[in-house]
Protein backbone atom coordinates (compact mmCIF):
# COMPACT_ATOMS: atom_id res chain seq x y z
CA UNK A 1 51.51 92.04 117.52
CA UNK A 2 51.95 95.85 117.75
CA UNK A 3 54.13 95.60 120.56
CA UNK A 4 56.32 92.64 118.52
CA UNK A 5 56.80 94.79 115.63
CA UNK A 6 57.10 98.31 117.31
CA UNK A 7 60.33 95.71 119.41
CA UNK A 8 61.80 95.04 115.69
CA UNK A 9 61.92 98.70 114.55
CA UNK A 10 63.96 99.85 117.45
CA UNK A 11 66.32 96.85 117.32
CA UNK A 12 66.88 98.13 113.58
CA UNK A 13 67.12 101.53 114.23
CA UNK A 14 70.02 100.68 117.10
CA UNK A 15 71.56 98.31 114.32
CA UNK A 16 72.08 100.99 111.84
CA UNK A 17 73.06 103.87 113.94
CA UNK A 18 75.44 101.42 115.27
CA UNK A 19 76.34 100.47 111.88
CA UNK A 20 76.77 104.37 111.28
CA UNK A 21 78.91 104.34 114.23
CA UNK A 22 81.58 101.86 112.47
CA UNK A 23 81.65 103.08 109.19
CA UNK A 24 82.66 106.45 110.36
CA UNK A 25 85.65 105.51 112.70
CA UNK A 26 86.73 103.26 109.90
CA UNK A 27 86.43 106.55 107.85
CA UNK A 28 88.01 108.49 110.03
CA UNK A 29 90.89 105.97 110.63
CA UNK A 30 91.37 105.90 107.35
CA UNK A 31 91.40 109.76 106.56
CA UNK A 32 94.04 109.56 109.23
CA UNK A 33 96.41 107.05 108.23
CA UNK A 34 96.20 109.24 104.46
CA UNK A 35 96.60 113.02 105.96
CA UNK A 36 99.63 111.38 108.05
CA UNK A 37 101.10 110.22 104.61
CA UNK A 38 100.53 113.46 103.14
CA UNK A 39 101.43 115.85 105.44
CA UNK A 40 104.98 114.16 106.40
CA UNK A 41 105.83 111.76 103.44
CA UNK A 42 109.41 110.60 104.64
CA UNK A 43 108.09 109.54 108.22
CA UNK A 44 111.38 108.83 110.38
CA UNK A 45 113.40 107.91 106.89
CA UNK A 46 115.82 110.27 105.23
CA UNK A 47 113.97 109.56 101.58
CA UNK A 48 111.15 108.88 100.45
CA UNK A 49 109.73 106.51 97.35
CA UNK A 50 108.49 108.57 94.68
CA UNK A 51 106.72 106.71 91.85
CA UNK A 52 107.58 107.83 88.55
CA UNK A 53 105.91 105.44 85.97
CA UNK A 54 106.83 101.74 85.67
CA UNK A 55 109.69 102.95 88.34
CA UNK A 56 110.37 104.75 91.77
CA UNK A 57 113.17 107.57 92.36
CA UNK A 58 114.68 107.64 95.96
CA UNK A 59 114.61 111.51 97.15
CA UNK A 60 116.17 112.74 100.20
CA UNK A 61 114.48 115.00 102.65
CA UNK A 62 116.37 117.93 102.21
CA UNK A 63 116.35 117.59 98.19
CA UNK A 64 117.12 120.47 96.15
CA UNK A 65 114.42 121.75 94.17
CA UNK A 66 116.21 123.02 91.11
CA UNK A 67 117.45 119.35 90.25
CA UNK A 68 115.03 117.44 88.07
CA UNK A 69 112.86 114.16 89.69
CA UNK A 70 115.50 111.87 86.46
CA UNK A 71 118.44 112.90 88.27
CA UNK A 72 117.47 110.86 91.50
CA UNK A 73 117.92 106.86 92.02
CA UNK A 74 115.78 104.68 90.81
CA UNK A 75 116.67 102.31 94.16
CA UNK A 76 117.16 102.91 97.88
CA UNK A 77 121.16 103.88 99.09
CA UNK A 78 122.66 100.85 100.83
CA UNK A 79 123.04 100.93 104.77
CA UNK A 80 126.07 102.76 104.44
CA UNK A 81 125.08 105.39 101.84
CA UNK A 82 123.35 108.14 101.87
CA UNK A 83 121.57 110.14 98.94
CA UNK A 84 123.14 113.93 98.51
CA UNK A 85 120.49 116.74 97.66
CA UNK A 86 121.60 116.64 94.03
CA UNK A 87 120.89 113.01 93.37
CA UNK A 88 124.25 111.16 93.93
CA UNK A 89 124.38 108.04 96.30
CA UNK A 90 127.98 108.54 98.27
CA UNK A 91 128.90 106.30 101.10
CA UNK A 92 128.49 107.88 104.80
């Protein structure tokens, strides 16, 4: 009976570290897949989406600072239009 239950423990013990073991690659996944988002926000696009209440502004990677989020579009530039770093949508 000893030996039954001593069995059990170690089966449990294996369960959770393995369970430990999942949870923290999911974790770390996760913390990946954020920090990537964060620490390059426009990926391989020339804008990115920034919310802005009940609506999004379209900013280009090389925006300029001194012009104010409003100024920028509230949708994406069409595939033959690009977004200038002042705001304006102009064809290409």
């Amino acid at each position: 009976m000893v030996a039954i239950r001593f069995h059990r423990d170690e089966q449990n013990v294996a369960m959770r570290t393995k369970l430990r073991w999942v949870i923290l690659i999911l974790a770390g996944m996760l913390l990946v897949l954020v920090m990537r988002q964060v620490l390059n926000p426009f990926g391989d696009r020339e804008y990115a989406e920034i919310p802005h209440g009940n609506h999004s502004h379209f900013v280009p990677k090389d925006r300029d600072p001194n012009v104010p989020l409003s100024r920028f579009p509230t949708r994406p530039p069409g595939p033959n239009e690009r977004i200038l770093p002042d705001g304006r949508i102009v064809p290409r």
